[in-house]
C-alpha atoms as a PDB file:
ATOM      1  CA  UNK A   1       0.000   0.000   0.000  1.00  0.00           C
ATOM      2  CA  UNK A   2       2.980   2.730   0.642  1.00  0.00           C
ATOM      3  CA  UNK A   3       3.926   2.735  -2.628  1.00  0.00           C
ATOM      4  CA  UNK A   4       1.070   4.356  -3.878  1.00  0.00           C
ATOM      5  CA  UNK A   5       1.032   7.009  -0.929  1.00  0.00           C
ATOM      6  CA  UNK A   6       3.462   9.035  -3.315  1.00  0.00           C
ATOM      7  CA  UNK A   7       1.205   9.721  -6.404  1.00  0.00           C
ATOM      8  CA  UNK A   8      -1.922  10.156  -4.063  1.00  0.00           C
ATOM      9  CA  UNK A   9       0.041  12.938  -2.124  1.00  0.00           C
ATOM     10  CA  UNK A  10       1.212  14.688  -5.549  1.00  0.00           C
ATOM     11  CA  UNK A  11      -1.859  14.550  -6.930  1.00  0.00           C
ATOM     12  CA  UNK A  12      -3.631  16.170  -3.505  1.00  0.00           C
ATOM     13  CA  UNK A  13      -0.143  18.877  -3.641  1.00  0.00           C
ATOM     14  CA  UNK A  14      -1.025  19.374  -6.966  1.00  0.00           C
ATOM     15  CA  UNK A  15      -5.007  20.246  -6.879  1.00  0.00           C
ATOM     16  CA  UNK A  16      -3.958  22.306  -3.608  1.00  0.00           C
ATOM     17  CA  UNK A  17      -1.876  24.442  -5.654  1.00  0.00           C
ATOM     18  CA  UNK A  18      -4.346  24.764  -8.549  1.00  0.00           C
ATOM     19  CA  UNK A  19      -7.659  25.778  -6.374  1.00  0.00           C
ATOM     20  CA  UNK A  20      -5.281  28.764  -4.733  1.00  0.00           C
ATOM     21  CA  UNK A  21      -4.790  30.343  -8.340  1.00  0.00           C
ATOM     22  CA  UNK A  22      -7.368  32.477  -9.089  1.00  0.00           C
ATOM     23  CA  UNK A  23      -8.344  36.063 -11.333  1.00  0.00           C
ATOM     24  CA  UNK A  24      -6.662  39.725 -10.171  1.00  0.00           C
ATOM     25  CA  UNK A  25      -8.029  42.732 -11.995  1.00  0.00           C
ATOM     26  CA  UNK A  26      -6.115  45.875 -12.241  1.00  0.00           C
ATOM     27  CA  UNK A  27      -5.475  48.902 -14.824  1.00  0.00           C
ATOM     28  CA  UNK A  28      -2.209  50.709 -15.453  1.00  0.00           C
ATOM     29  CA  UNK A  29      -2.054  54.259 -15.792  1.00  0.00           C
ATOM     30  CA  UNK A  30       0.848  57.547 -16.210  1.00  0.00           C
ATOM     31  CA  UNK A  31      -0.008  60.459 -14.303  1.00  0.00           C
ATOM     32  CA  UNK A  32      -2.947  59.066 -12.544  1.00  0.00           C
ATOM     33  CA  UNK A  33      -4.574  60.495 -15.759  1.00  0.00           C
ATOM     34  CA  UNK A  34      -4.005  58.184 -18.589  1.00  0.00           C
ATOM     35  CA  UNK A  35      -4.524  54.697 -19.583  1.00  0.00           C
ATOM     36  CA  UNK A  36      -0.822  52.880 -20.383  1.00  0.00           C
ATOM     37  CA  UNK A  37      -1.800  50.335 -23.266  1.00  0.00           C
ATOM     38  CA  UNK A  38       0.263  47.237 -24.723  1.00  0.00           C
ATOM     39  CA  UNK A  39       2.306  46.913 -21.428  1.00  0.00           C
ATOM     40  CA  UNK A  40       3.557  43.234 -20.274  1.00  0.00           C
ATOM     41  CA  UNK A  41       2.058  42.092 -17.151  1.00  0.00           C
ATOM     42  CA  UNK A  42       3.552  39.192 -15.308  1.00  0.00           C
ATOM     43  CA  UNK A  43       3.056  36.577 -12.113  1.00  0.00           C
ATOM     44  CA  UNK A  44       5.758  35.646 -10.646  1.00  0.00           C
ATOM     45  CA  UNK A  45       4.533  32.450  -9.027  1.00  0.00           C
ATOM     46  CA  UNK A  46       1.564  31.350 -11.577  1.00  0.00           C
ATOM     47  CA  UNK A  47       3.869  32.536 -14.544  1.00  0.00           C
ATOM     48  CA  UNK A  48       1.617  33.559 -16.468  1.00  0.00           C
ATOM     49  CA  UNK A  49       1.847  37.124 -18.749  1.00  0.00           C
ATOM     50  CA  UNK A  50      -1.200  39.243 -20.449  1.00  0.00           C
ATOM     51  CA  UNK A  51      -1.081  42.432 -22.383  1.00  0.00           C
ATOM     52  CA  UNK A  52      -2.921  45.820 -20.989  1.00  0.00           C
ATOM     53  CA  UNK A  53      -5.462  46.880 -23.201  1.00  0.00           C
ATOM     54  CA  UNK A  54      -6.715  50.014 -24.616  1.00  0.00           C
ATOM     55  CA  UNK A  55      -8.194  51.809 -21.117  1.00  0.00           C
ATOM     56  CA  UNK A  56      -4.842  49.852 -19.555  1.00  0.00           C
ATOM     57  CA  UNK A  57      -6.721  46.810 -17.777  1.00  0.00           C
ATOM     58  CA  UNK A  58      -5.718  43.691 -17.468  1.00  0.00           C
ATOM     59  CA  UNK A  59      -6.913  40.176 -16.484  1.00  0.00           C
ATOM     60  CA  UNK A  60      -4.145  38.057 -15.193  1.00  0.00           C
ATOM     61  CA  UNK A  61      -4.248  34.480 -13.512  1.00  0.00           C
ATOM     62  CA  UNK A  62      -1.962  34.588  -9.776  1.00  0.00           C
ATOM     63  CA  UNK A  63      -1.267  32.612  -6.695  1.00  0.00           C
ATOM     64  CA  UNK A  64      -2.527  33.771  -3.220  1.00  0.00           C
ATOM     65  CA  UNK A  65       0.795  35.079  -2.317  1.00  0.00           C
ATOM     66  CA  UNK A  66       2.181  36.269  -5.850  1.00  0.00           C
ATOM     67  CA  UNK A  67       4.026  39.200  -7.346  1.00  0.00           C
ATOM     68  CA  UNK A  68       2.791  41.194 -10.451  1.00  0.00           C
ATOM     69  CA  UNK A  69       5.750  42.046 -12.697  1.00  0.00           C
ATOM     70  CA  UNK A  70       5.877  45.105 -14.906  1.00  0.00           C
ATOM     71  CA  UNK A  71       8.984  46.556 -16.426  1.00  0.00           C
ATOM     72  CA  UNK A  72       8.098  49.092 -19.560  1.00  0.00           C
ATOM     73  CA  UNK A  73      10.641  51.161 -21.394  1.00  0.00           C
ATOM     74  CA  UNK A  74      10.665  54.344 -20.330  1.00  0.00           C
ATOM     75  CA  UNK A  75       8.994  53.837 -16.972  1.00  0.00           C
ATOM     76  CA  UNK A  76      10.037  52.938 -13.850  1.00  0.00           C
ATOM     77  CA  UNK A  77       9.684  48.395 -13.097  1.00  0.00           C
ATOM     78  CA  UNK A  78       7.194  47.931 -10.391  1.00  0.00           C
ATOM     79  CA  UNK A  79       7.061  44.836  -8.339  1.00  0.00           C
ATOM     80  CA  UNK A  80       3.595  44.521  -7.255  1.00  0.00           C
ATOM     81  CA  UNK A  81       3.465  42.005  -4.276  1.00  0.00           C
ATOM     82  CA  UNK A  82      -0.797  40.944  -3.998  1.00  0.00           C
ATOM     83  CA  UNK A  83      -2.166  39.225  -1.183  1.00  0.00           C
ATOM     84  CA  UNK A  84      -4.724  36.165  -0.511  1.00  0.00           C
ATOM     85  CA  UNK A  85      -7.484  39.369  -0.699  1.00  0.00           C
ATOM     86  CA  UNK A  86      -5.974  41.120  -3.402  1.00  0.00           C
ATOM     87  CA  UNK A  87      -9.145  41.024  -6.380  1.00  0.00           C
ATOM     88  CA  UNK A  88      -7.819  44.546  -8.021  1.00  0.00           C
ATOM     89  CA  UNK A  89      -5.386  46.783  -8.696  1.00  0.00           C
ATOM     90  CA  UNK A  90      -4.615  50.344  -9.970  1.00  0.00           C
ATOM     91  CA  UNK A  91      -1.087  51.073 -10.558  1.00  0.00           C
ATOM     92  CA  UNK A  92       0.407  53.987 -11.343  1.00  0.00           C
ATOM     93  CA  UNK A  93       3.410  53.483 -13.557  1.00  0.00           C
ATOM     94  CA  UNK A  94       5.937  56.547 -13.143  1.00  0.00           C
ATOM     95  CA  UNK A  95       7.720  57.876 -16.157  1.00  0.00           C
ATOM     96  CA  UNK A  96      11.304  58.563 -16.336  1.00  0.00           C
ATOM     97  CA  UNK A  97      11.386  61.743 -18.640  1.00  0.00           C
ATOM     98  CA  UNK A  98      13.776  62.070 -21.825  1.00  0.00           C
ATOM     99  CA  UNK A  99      13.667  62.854 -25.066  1.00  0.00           C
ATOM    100  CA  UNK A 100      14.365  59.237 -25.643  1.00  0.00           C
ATOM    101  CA  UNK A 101      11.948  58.277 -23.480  1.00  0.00           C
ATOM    102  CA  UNK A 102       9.136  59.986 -25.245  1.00  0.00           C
ATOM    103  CA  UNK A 103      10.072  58.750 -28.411  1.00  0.00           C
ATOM    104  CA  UNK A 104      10.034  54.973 -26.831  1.00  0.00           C
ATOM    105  CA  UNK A 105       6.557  55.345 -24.878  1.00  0.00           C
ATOM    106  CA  UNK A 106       4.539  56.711 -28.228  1.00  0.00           C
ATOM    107  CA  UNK A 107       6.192  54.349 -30.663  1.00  0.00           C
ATOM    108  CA  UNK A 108       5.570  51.508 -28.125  1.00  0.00           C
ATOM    109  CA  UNK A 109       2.017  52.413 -28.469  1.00  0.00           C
ATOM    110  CA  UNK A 110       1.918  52.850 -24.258  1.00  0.00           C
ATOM    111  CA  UNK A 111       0.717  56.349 -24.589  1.00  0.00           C
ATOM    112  CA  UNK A 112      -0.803  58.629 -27.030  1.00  0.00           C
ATOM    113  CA  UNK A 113       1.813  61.421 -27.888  1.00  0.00           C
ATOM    114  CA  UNK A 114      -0.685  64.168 -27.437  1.00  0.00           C
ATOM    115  CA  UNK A 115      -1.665  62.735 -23.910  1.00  0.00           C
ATOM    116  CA  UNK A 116       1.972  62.291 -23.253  1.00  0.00           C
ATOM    117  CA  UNK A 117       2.849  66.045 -24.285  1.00  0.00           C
ATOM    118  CA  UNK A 118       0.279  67.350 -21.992  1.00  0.00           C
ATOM    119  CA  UNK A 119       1.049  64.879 -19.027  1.00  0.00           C
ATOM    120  CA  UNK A 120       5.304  66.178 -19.173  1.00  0.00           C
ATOM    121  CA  UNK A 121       3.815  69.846 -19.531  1.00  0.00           C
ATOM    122  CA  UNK A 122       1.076  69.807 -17.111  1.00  0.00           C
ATOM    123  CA  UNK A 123       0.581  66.951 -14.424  1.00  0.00           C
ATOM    124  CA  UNK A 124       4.216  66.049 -13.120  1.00  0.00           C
ATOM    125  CA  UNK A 125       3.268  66.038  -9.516  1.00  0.00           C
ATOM    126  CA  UNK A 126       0.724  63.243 -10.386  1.00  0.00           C
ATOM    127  CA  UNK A 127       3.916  60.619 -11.820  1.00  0.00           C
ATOM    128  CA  UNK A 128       4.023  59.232  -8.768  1.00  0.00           C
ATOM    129  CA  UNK A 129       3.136  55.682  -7.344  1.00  0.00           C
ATOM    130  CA  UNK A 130       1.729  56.493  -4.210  1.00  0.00           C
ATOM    131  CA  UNK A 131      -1.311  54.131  -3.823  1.00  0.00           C
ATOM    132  CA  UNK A 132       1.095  51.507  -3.545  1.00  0.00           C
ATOM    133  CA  UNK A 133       1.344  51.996  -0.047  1.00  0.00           C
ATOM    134  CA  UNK A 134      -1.286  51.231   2.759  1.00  0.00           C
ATOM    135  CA  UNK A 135      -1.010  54.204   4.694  1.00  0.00           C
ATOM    136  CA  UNK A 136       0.735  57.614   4.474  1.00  0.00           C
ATOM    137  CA  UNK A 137       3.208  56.593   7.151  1.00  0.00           C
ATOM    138  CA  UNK A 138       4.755  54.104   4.977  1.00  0.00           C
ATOM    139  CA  UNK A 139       4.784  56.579   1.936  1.00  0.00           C
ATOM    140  CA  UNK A 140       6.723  59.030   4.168  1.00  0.00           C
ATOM    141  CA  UNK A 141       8.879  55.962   5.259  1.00  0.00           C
ATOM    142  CA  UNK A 142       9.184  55.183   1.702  1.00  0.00           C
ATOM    143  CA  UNK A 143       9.906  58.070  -0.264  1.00  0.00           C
ATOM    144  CA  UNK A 144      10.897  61.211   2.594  1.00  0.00           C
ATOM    145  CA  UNK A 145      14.545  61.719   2.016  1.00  0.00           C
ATOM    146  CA  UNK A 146      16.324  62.603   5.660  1.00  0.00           C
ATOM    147  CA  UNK A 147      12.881  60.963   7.368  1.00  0.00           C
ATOM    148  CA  UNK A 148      12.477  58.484   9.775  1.00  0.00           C
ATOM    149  CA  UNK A 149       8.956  57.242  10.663  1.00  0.00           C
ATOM    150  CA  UNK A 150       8.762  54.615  14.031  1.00  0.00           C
ATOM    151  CA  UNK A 151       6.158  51.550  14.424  1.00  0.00           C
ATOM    152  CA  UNK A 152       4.099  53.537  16.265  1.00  0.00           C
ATOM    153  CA  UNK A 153       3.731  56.687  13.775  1.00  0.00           C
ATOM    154  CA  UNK A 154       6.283  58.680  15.597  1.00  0.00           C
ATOM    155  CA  UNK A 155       8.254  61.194  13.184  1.00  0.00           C
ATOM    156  CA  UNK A 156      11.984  62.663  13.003  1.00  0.00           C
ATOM    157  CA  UNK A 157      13.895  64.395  10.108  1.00  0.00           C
ATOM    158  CA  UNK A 158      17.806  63.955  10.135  1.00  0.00           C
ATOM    159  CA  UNK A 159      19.615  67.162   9.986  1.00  0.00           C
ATOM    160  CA  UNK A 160      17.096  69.212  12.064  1.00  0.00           C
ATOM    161  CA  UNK A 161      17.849  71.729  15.111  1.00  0.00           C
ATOM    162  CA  UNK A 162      17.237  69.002  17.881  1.00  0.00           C
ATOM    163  CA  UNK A 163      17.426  65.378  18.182  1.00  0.00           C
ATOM    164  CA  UNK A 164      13.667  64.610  18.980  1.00  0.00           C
ATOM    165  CA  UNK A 165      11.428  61.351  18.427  1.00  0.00           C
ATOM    166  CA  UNK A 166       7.840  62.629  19.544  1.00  0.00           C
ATOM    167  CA  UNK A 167       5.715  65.059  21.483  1.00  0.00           C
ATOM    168  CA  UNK A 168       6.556  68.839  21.182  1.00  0.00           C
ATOM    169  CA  UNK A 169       9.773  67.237  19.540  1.00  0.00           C
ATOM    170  CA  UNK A 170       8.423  66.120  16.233  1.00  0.00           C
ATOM    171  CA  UNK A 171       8.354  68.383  13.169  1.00  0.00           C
ATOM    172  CA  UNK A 172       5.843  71.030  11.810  1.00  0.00           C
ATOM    173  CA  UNK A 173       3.524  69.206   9.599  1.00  0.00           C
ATOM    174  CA  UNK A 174       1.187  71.261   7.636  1.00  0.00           C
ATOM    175  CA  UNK A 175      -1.271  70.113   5.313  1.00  0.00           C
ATOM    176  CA  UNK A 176      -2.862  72.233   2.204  1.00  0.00           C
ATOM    177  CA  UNK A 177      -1.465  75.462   4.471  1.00  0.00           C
ATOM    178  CA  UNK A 178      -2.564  74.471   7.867  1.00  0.00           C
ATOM    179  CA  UNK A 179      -0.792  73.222  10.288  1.00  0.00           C
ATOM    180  CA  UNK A 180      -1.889  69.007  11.503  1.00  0.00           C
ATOM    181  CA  UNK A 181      -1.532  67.168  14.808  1.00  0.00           C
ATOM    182  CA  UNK A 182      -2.443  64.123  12.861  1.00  0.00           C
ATOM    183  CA  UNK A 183      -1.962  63.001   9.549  1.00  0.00           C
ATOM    184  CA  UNK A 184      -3.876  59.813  10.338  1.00  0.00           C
ATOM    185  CA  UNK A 185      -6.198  60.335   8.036  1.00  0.00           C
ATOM    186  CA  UNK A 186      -4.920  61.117   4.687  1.00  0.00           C
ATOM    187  CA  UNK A 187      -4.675  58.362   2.543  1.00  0.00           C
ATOM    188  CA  UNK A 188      -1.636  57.949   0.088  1.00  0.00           C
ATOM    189  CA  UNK A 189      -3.488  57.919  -3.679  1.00  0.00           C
ATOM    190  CA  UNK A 190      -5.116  61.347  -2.148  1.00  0.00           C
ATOM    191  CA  UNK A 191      -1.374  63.133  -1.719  1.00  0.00           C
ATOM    192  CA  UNK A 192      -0.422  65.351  -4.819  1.00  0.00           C
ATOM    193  CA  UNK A 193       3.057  66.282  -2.933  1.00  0.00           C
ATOM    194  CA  UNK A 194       5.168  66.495  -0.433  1.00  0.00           C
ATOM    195  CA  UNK A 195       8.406  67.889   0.906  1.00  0.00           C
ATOM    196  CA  UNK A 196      10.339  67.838   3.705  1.00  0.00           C
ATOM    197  CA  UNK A 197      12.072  71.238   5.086  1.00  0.00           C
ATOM    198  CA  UNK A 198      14.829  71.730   7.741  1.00  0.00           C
ATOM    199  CA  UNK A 199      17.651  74.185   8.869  1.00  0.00           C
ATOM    200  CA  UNK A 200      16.989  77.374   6.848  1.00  0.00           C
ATOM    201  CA  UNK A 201      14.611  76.273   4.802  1.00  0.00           C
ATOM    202  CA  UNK A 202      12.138  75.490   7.302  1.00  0.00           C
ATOM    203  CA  UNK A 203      13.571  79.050   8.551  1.00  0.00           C
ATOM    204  CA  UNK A 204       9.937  80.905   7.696  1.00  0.00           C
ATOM    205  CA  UNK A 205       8.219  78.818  10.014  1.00  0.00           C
ATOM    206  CA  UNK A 206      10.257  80.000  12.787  1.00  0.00           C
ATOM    207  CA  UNK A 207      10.693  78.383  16.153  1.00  0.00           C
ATOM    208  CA  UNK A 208       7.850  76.079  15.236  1.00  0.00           C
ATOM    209  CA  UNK A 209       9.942  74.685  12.361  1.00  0.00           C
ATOM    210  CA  UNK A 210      13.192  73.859  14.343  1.00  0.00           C
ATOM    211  CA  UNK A 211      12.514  70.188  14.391  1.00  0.00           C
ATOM    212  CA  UNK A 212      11.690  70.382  10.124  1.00  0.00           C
ATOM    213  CA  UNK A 213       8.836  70.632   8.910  1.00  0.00           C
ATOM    214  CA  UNK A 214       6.511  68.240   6.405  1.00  0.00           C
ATOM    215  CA  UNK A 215       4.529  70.454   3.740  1.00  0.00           C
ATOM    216  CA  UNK A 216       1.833  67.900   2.095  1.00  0.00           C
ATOM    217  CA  UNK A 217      -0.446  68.837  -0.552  1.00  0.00           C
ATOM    218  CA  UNK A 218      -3.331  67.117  -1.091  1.00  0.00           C
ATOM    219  CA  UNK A 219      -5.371  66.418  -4.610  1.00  0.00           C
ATOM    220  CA  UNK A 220      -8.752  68.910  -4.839  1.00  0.00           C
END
């Protein structure tokens, strides 16, 4: 009887591994504006590859725990790790800007060059991919230069007048003009900007700027 045990446990490993693959949904876009068409989406783990379409969605078969794989010309690769709860996606795909890289993203047929033209000219703080992350803490974590965000939300920016992790030592953060004692609330895909300020160019807040200062701008 053991020597069967073998196939019968391959074939149970096997229909395991097929009943956790399943359908993700998602649509690729530059500038949070326009759809990126004819761009190579990959699984990691299920191995399988599709094609974005004309609006940029795509259908693409993945494992529970899987990575979606996108590396256009012209924009930056994006790594996309998906969960057991993952059903869609929006990415934002962020374009590296050249000459070159104009030429490569119209002939490619990812964008259309009039779209393109108006997107260098007119949206740049939009080429961003910040509704990758799950909060804004980890976008600040992420992307801050000089920043360093704790577990527990606490905030400090290298560089600044004091050495400070929290309370009345944490920096100025002011949101759309007005000045925040919690940022809690504002979720990544809904930040247009952000910059981070210290020594003399967080000078014009004054003394409420010594520790830096965060200045976020949020999308109307």
């Amino acid at each position: 009887m053991k020597y069967y045990l073998v196939p019968i446990i391959a074939l149970l490993v096997s229909f395991t591994t097929h009943a956790q693959t399943r359908v993700v949904n998602g649509q690729l876009t530059a500038y949070n504006t326009f759809p990126v068409m004819n761009v190579e989406v990959t699984s990691k783990n299920a191995k399988a590859t599709t094609v974005s379409d004309t609006m940029g969605h795509f259908s693409i078969v993945c494992e529970d725990k899987d990575v979606i794989m996108i590396k256009p010309k012209a924009f930056s690769p994006v790594n996309q790790r998906i969960s057991g709860k993952t059903d869609s996606l929006k990415i934002n795909l962020v374009f590296v800007d050249s000459k070159k890289n104009r030429e490569i993203a119209v002939n490619s047929g990812y964008l259309k060059e009039t779209n393109l033209n108006y997107a260098v000219a007119n949206l740049e703080e939009e080429n961003n991919d910040y509704c990758k992350y799950t909060d804004i803490y980890a976008l600040l974590r992420a992307e801050g230069s000089g920043i360093h965000v704790g577990d527990n939300g606490t905030i400090s920016i290298q560089g600044g007048n004091n050495s400070f992790t929290a309370g009345a030592s944490t920096p100025l953060i002011i949101v759309d003009g007005q000045p925040m004692q919690s940022i809690d609330w504002i979720r990544p895909c809904t930040v247009k900007s952000f910059r981070i300020l210290k020594g003399s160019d967080a000078a014009i807040y004054g003394t409420r700027g010594g520790n830096g200062v965060i200045v976020i701008t949020t999308k109307a």
